[in-house]
Structure formats: structure tokens, C-alpha cells
N, C-alpha and C. Protein backbone atom coordinates (compact mmCIF):
# COMPACT_ATOMS: atom_id res chain seq x y z
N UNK A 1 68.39 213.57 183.98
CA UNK A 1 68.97 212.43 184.68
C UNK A 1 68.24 211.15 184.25
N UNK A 2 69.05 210.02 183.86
CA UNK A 2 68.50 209.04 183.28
C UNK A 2 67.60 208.36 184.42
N UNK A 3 66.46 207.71 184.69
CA UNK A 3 65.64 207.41 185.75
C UNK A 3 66.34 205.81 186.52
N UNK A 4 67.23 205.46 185.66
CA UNK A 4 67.72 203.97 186.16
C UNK A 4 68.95 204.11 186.81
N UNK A 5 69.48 205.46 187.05
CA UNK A 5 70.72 206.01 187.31
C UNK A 5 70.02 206.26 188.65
N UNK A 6 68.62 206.92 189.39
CA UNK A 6 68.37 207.09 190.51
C UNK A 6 68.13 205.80 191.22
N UNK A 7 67.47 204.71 190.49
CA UNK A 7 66.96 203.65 191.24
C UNK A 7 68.06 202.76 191.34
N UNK A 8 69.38 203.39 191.03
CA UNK A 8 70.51 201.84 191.30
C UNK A 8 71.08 202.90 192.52
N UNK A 9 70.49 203.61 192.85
CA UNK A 9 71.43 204.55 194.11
C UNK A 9 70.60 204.65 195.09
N UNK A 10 70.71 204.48 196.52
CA UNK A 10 69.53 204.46 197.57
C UNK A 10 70.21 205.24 197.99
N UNK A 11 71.31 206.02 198.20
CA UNK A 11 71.57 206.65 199.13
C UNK A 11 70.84 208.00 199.04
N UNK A 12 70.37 208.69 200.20
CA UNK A 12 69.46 209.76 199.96
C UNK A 12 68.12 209.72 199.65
N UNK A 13 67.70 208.84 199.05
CA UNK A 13 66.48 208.35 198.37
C UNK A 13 65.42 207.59 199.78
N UNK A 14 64.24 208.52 200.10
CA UNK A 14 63.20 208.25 200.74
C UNK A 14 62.82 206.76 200.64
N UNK A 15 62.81 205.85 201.48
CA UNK A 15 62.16 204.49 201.49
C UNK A 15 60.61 204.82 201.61
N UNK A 16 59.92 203.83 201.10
CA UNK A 16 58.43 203.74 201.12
C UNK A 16 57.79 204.62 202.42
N UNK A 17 58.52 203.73 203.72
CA UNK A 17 58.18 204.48 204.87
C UNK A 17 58.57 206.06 205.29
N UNK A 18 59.40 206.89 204.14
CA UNK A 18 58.94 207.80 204.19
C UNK A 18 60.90 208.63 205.02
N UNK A 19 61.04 207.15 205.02
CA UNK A 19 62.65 207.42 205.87
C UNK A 19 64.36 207.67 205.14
N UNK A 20 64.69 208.46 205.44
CA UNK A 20 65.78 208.02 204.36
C UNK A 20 67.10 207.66 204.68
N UNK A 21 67.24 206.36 204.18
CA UNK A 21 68.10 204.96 204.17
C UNK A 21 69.65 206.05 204.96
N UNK A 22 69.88 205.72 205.84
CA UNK A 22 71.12 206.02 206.08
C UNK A 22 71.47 207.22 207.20
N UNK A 23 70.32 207.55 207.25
CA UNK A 23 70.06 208.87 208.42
C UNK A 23 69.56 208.14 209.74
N UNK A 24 69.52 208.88 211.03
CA UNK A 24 69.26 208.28 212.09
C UNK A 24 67.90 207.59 212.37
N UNK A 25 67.80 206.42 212.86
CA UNK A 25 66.61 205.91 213.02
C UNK A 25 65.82 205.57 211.72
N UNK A 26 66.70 205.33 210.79
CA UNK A 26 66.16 204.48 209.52
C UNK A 26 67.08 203.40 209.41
N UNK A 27 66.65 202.96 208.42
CA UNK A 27 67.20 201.49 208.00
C UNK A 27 68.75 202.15 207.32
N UNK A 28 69.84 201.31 207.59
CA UNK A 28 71.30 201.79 206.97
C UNK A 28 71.23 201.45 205.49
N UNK A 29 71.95 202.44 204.77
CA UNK A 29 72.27 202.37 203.60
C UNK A 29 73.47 201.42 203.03
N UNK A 30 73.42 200.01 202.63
CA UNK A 30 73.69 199.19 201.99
C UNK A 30 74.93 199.05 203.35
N UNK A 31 74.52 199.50 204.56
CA UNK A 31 75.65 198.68 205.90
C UNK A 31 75.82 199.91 206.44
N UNK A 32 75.71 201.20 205.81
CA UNK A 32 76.38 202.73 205.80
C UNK A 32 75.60 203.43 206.32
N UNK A 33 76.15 204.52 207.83
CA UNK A 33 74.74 205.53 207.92
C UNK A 33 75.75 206.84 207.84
N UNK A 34 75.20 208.10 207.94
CA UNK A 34 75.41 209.15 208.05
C UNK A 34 75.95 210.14 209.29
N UNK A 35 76.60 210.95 208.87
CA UNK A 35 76.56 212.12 210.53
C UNK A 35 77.00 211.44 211.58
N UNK A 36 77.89 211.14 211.60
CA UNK A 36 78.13 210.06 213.39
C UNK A 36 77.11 208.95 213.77
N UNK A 37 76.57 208.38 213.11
CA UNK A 37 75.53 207.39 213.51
C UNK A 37 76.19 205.97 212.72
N UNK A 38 75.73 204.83 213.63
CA UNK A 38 76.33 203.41 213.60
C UNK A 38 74.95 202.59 212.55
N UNK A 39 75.72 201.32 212.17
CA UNK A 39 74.74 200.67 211.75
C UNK A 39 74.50 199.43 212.59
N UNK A 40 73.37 198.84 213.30
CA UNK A 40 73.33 198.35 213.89
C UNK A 40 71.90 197.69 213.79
N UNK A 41 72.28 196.28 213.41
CA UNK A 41 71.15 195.48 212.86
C UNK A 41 70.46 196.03 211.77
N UNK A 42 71.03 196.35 210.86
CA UNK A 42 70.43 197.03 210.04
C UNK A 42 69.71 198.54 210.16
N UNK A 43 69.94 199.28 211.27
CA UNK A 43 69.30 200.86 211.82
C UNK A 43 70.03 201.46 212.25
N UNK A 44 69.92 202.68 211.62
CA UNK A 44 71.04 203.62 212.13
C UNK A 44 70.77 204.54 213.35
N UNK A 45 71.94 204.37 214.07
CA UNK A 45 71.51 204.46 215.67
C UNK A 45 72.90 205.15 216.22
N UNK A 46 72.59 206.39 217.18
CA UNK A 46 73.37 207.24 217.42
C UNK A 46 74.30 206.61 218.77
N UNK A 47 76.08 206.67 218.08
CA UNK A 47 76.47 205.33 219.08
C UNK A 47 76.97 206.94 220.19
N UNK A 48 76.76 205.61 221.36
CA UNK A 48 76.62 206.49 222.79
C UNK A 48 77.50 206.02 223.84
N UNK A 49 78.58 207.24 224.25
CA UNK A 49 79.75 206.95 225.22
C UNK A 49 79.48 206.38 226.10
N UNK A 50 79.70 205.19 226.73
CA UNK A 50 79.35 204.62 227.93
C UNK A 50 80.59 205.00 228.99
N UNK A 51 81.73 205.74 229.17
CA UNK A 51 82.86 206.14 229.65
C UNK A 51 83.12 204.70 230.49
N UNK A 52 84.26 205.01 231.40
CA UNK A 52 84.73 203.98 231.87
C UNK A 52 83.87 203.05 233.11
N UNK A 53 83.99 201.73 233.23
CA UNK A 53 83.41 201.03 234.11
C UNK A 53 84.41 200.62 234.72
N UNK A 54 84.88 200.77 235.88
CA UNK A 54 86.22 200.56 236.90
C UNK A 54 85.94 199.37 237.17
N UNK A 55 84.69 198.51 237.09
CA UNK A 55 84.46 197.09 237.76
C UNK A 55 84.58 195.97 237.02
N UNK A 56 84.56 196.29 235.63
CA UNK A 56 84.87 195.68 234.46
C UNK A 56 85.94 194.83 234.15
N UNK A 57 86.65 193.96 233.94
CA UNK A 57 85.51 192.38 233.26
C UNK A 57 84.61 191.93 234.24
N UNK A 58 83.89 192.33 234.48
CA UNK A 58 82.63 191.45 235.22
C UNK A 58 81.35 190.91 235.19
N UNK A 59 81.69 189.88 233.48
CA UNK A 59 80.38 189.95 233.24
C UNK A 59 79.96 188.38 233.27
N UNK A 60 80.55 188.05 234.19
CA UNK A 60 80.04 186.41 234.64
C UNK A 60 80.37 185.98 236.04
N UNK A 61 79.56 185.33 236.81
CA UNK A 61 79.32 184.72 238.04
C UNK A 61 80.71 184.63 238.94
N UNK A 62 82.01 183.96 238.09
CA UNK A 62 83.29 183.66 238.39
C UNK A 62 84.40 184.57 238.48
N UNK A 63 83.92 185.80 237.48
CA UNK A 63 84.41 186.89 237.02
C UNK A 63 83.65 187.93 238.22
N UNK A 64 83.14 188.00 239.31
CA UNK A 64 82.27 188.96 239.82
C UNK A 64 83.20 189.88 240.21
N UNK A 65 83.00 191.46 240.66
CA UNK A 65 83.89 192.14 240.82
C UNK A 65 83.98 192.05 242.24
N UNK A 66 84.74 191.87 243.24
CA UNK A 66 84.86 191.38 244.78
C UNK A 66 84.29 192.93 245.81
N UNK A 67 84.06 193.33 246.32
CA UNK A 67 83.13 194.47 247.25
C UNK A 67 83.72 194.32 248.32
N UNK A 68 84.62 193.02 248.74
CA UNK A 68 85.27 193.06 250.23
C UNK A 68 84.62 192.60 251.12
N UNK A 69 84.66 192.73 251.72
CA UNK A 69 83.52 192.34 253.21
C UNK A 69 82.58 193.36 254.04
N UNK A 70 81.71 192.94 254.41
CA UNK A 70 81.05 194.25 254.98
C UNK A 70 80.01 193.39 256.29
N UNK A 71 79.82 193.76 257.53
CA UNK A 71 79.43 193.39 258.34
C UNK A 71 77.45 193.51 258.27
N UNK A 72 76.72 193.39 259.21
CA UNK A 72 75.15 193.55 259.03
C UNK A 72 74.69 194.47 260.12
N UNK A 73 75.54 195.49 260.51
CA UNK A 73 75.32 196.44 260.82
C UNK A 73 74.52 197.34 259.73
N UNK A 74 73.74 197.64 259.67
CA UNK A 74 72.76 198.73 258.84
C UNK A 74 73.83 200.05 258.68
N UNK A 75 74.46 200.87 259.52
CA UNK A 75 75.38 201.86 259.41
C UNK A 75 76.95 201.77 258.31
N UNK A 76 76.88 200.26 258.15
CA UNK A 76 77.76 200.18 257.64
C UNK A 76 77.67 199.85 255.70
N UNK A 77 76.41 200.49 255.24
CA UNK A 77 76.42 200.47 254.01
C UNK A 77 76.93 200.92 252.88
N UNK A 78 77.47 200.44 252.33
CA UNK A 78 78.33 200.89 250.76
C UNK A 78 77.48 201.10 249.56
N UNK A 79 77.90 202.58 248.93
CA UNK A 79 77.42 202.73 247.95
C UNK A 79 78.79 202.69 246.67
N UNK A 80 78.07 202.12 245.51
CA UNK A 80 79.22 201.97 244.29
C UNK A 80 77.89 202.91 243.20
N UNK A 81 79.07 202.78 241.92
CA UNK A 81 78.32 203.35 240.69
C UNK A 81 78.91 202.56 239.46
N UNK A 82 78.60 202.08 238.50
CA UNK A 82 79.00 201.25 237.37
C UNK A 82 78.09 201.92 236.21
N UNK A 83 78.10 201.04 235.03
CA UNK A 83 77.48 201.90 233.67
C UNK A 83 77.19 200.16 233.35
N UNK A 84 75.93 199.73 232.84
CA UNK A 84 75.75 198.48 232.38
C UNK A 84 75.66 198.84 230.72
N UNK A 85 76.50 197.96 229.77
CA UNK A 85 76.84 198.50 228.57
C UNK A 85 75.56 197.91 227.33
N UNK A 86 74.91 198.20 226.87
CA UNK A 86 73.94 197.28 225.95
C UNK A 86 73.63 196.31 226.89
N UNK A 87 73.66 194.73 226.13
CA UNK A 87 72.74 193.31 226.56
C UNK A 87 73.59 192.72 227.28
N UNK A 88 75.25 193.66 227.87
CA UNK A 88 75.89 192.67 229.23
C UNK A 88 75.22 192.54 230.38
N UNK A 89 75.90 191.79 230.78
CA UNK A 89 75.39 191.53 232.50
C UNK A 89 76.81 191.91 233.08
N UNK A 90 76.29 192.53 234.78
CA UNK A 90 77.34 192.89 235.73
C UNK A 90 77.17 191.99 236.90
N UNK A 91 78.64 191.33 237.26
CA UNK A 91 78.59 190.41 238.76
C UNK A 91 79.14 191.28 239.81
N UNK A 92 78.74 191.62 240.77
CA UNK A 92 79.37 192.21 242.04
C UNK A 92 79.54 190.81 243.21
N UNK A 93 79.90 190.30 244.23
CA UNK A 93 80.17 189.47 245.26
C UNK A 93 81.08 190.17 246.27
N UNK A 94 80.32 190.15 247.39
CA UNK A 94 81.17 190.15 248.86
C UNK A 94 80.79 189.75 249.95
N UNK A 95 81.44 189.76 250.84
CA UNK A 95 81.20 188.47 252.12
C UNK A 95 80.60 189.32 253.22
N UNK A 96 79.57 188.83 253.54
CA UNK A 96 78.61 189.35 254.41
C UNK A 96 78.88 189.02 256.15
N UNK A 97 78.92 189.31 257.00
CA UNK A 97 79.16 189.17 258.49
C UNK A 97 78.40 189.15 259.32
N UNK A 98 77.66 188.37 260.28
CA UNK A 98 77.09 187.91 260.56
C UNK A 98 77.36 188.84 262.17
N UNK A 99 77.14 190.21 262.81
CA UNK A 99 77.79 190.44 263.77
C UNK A 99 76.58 190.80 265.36
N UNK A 100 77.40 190.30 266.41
CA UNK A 100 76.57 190.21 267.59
C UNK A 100 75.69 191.30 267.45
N UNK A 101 74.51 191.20 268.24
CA UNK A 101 73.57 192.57 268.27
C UNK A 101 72.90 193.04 266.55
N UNK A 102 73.27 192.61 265.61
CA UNK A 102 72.67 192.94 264.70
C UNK A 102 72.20 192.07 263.53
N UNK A 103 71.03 192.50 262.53
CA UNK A 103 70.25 191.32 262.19
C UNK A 103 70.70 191.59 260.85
N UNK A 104 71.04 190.35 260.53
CA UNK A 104 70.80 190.18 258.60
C UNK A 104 69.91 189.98 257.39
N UNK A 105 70.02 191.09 256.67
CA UNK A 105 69.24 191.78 255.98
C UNK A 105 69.34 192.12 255.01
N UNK A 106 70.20 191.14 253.80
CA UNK A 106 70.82 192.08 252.77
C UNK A 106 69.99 192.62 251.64
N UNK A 107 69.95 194.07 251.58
CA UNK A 107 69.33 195.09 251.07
C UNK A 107 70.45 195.45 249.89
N UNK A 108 69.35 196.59 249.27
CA UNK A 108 69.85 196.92 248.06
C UNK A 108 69.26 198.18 247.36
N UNK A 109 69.54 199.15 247.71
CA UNK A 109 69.11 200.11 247.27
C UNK A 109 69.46 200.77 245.71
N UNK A 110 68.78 200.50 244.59
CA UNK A 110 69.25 200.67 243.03
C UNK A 110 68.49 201.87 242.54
N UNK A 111 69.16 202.95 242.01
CA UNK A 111 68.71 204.53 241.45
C UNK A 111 69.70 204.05 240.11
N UNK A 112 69.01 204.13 238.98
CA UNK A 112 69.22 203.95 237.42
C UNK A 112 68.44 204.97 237.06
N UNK A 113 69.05 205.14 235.63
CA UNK A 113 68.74 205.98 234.31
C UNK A 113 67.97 205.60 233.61
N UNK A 114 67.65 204.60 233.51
CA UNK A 114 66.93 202.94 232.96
C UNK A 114 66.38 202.30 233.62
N UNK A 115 65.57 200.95 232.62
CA UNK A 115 65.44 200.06 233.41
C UNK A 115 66.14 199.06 233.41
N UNK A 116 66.70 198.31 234.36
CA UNK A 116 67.80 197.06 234.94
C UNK A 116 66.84 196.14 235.52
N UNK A 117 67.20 194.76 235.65
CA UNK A 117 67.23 193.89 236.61
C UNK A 117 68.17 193.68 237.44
N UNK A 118 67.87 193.80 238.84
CA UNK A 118 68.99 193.25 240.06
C UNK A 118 68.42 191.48 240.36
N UNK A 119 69.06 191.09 240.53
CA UNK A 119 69.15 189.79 241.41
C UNK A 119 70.37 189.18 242.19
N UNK A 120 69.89 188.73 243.55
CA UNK A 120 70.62 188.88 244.54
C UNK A 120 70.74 187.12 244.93
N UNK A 121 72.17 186.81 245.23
CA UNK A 121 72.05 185.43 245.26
C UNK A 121 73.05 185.18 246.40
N UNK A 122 72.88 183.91 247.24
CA UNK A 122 73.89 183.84 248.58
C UNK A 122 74.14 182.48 248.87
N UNK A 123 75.82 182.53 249.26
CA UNK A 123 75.59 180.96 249.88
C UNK A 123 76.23 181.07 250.76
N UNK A 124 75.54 180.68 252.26
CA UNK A 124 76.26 180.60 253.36
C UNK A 124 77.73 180.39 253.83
N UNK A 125 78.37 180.56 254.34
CA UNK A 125 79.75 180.37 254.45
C UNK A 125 80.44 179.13 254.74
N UNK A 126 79.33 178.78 255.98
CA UNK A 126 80.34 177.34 256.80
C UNK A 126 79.56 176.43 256.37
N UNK A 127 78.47 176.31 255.49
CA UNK A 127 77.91 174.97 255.49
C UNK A 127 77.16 175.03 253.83
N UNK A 128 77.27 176.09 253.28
CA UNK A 128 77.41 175.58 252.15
C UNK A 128 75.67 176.00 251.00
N UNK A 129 75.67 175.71 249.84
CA UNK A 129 74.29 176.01 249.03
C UNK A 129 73.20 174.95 249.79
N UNK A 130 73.59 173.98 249.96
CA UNK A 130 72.49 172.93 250.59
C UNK A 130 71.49 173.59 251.80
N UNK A 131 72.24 174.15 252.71
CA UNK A 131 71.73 174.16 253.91
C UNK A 131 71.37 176.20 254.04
N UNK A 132 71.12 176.77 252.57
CA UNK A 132 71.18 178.10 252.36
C UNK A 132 69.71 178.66 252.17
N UNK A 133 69.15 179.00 253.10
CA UNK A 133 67.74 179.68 252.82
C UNK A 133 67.40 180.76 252.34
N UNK A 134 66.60 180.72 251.46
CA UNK A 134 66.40 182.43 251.03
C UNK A 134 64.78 182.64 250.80
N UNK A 135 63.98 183.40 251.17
CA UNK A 135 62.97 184.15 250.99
C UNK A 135 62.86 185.24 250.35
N UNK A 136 62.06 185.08 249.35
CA UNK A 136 61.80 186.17 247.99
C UNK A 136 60.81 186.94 249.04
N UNK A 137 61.21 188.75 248.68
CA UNK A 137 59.34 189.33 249.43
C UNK A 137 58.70 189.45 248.01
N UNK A 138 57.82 189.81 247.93
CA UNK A 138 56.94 190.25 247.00
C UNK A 138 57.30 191.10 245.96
N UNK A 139 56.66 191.50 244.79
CA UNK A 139 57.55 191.51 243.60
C UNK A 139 58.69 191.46 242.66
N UNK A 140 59.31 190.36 243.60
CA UNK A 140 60.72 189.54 243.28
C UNK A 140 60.40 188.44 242.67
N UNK A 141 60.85 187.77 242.18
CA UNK A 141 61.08 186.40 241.79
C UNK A 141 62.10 185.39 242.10
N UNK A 142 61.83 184.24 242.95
CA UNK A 142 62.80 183.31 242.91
C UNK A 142 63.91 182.91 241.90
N UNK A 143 64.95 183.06 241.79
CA UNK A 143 66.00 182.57 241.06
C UNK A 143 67.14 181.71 241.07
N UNK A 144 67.94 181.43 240.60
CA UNK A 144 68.69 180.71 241.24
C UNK A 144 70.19 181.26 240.38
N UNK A 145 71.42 181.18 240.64
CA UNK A 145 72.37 181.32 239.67
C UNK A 145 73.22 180.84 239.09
N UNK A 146 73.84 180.74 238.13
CA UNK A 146 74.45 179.93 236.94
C UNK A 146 75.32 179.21 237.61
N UNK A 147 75.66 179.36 238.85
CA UNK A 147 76.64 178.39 239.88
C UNK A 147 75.93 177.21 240.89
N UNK A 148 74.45 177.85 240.75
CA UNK A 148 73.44 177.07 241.54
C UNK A 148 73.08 177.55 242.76
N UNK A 149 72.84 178.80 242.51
CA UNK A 149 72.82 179.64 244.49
C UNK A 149 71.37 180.09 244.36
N UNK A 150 71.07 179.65 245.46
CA UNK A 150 69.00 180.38 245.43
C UNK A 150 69.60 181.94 245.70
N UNK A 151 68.46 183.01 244.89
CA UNK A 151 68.26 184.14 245.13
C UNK A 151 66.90 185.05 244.93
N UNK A 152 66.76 185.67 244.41
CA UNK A 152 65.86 186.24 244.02
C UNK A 152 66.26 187.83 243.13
N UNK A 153 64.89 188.02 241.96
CA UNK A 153 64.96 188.98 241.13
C UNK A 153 64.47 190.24 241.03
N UNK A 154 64.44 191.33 240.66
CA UNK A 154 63.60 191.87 240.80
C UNK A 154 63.89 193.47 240.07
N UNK A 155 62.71 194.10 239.56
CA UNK A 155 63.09 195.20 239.02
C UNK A 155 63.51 196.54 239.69
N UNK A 156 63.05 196.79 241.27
CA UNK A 156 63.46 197.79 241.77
C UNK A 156 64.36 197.41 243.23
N UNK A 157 64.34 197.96 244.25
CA UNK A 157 65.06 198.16 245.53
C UNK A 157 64.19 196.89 246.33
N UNK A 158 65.37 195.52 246.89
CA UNK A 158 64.54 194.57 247.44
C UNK A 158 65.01 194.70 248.51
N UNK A 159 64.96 193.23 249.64
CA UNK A 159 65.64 193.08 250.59
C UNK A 159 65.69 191.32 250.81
N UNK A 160 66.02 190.58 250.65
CA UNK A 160 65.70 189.14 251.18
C UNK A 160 65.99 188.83 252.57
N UNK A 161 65.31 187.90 252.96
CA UNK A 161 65.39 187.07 253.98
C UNK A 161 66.36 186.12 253.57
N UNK A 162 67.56 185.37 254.63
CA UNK A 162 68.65 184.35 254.45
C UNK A 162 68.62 183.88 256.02
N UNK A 163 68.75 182.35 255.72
CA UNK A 163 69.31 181.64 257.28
C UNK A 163 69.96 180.49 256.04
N UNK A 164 70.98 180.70 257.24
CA UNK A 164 71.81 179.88 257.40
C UNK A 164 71.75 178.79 258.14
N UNK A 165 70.71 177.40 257.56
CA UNK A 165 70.26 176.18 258.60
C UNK A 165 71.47 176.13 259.17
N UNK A 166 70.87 175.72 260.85
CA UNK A 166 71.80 174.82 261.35
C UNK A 166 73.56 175.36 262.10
N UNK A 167 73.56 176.80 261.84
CA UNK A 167 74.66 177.48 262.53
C UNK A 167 73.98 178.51 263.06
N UNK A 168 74.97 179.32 263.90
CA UNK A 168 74.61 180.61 264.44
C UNK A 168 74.41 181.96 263.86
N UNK A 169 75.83 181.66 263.24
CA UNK A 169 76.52 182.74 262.28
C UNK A 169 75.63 183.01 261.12
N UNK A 170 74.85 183.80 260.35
CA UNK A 170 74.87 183.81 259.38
C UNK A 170 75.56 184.53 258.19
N UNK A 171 76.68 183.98 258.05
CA UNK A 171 77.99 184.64 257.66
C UNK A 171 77.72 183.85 255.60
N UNK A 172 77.68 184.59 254.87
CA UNK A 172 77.43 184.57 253.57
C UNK A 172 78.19 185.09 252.41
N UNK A 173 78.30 184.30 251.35
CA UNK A 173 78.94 185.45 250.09
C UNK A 173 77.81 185.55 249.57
N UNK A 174 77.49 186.51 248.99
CA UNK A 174 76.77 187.37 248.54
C UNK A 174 76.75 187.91 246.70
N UNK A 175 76.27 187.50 245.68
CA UNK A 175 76.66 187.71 244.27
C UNK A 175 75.25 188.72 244.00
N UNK A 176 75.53 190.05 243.67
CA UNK A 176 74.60 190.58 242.90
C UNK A 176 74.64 190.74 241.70
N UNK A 177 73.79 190.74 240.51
CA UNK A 177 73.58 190.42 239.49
C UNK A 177 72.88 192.07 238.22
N UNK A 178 73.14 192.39 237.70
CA UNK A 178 72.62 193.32 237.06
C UNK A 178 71.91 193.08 235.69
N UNK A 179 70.86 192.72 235.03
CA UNK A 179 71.01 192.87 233.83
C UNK A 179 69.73 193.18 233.09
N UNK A 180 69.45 193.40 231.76
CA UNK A 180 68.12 193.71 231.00
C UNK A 180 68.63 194.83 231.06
N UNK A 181 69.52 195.82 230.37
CA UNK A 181 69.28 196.72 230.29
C UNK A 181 68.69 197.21 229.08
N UNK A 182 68.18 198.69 229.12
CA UNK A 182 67.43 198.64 227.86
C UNK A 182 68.14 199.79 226.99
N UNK A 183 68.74 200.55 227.26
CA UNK A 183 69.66 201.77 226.37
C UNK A 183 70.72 201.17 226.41
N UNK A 184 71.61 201.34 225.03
CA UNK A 184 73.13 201.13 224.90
C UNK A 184 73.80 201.19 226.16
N UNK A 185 73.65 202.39 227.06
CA UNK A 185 74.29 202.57 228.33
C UNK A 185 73.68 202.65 229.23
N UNK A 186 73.28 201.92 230.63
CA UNK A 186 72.27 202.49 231.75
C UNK A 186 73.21 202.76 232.63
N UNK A 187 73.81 204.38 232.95
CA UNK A 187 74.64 204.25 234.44
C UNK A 187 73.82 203.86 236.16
N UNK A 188 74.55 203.17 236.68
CA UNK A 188 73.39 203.05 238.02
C UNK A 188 73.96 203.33 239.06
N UNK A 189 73.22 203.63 240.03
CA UNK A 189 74.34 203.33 241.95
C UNK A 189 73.42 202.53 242.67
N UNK A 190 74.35 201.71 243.37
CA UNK A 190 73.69 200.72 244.22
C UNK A 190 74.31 201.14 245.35
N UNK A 191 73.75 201.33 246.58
CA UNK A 191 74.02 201.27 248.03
C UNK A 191 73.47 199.88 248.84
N UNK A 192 74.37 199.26 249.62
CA UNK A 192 74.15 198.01 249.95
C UNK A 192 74.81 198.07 251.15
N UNK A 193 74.10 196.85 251.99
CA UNK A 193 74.37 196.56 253.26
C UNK A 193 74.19 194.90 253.58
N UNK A 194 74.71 194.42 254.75
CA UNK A 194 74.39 193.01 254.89
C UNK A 194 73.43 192.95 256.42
């Protein structure tokens, strides 16, 4: 075999590092990988079913997927399940109720495959982002969202504090936020309450 006939061909051919161009978890061969594997940024990487997301288009503030209403009774918590796809983000929003005898609390209970960011953002109902309080607890972070709503961030299961200056009611919409994921696919369930 003539020796200039191997070096104009990479395919198959061990890279320095020992990897070969086109197989999983090496560098792709001239865009090309092997065996069911994608090229992706230049590395060949085993592409992975994310199946269906029922909540989907929801990957902006305006676009959030609606949850309905749900009162601040503690008994009355909803659990969902979604799949966050690669570097999207997921919007959820629903209207929180403010009801006699019980205190508001909106919680968030998140069990992932991965790691995610949740962040939780609210604006009072009758009076608006101005007059909308929110208290981060501890290993959250203050945030705010692309619409301008104080919330807070955080990597596992939070709860914030919200008043509503100046009314009784603390009656709220509510936008939760998903994102950072770190695998092509993170499926998650969130159980939530107001």
C-alpha cells in the first residue's frame, strides 16, 4: 500500500490521542461518525430519544405552558412530568389562590435524572410587579424574569415567601422556569402547590 494513499484517508485511522476519528466519543470524521452516532460540534455523540413533551412549545416566558389554577391549600398539589431537551428552557405559569384559612407558600418539589435549574417567579394579581414581594430562602438566588417579575433560583426543591403589598388576597400568577440542563435529555417531575 502506497503510504500517501493512508495519510489522505482518516477514516479508521487512530488520531494522536489514541481515538479513532469517527467512532463514539472522538472527534467526527471529516463531519461523519459511525454506528448510529451524530456529529456534534465536531464529536461523535450517541443521539438520544427524548420521546414526546406534551407541554411543548414552551420555551419562552410568553409561550409558558398554562397549569390552570390551583388554590394554597397544601392538599391541593399537582404533580406534572416533562423531558427538558439539550440547552432549551421550559415555561410552566398558573394562577395561584389566595384561600380563607390557608397560607401561601408556593413550593416545588423537583425529582430529575440530571441536573436542572428551577426558578420560580410571581406577580401578584390585583396590583401588579410593583407592589410584588418575594423572599429568596437560602440556597436560592434572587432573580428576576425576562418580563421583569422578582423570583428566585435554585438547584434543588425550594419554597418562597410572596406578599402581595397592600391587599388581602394574595392571589398571584406564578411562572416556573426550568433550565441548565446537562444531558441531551433530562426527564423531570415537579409536584407543586400554592
Amino acid at each position: 500500500m502506497d503510504p500517501t494513499d493512508a495519510e489522505s484517508s482518516s477514516s479508521g485511522d487512530p488520531t494522536t490521542s489514541g481515538c479513532t476519528p469517527g467512532t463514539q466519543g472522538c472527534e467526527c470524521d471529516e463531519g461523519e461518525c459511525m454506528g448510529g452516532v451524530m456529529c456534534v460540534a465536531d464529536v461523535c455523540v450517541q443521539d438520544v430519544e427524548c420521546g414526546v413533551d406534551i407541554y411543548e412549545d414552551n420555551n419562552t416566558e410568553a409561550d409558558a405552558a398554562d397549569l390552570g389554577t390551583i388554590g394554597d391549600d397544601d392538599d391541593e398539589a399537582v404533580t406534572i412530568t416533562a423531558v427538558l431537551e439539550g440547552d432549551e428552557v421550559d415555561w410552566f405559569v398558573y394562577l395561584g389562590e389566595d384561600n380563607l384559612l390557608s397560607s401561601v407558600n408556593p413550593s416545588r418539589d423537583l425529582t430529575t435524572a440530571g441536573a436542572l435549574r428551577m426558578c420560580k417567579f410571581v406577580e401578584c394579581v390585583d396590583i401588579g410587579v410593583a407592589a410584588t414581594e418575594v423572599t429568596c430562602p437560602e440556597g436560592t438566588a434572587s432573580a428576576e424574569s425576562p418580563e421583569g417579575r422578582p423570583g428566585c433560583c435554585g438547584d434543588d426543591t425550594f419554597e418562597i415567601e410572596l406578599n402581595c403589598d397592600g391587599v388581602v388576597d394574595d392571589d398571584a400568577q406564578v411562572w416556573i422556569r426550568f433550565d441548565q440542563g446537562l444531558t441531551d435529555c433530562t426527564q423531570y417531575t415537579l409536584e407543586y402547590h400554592y
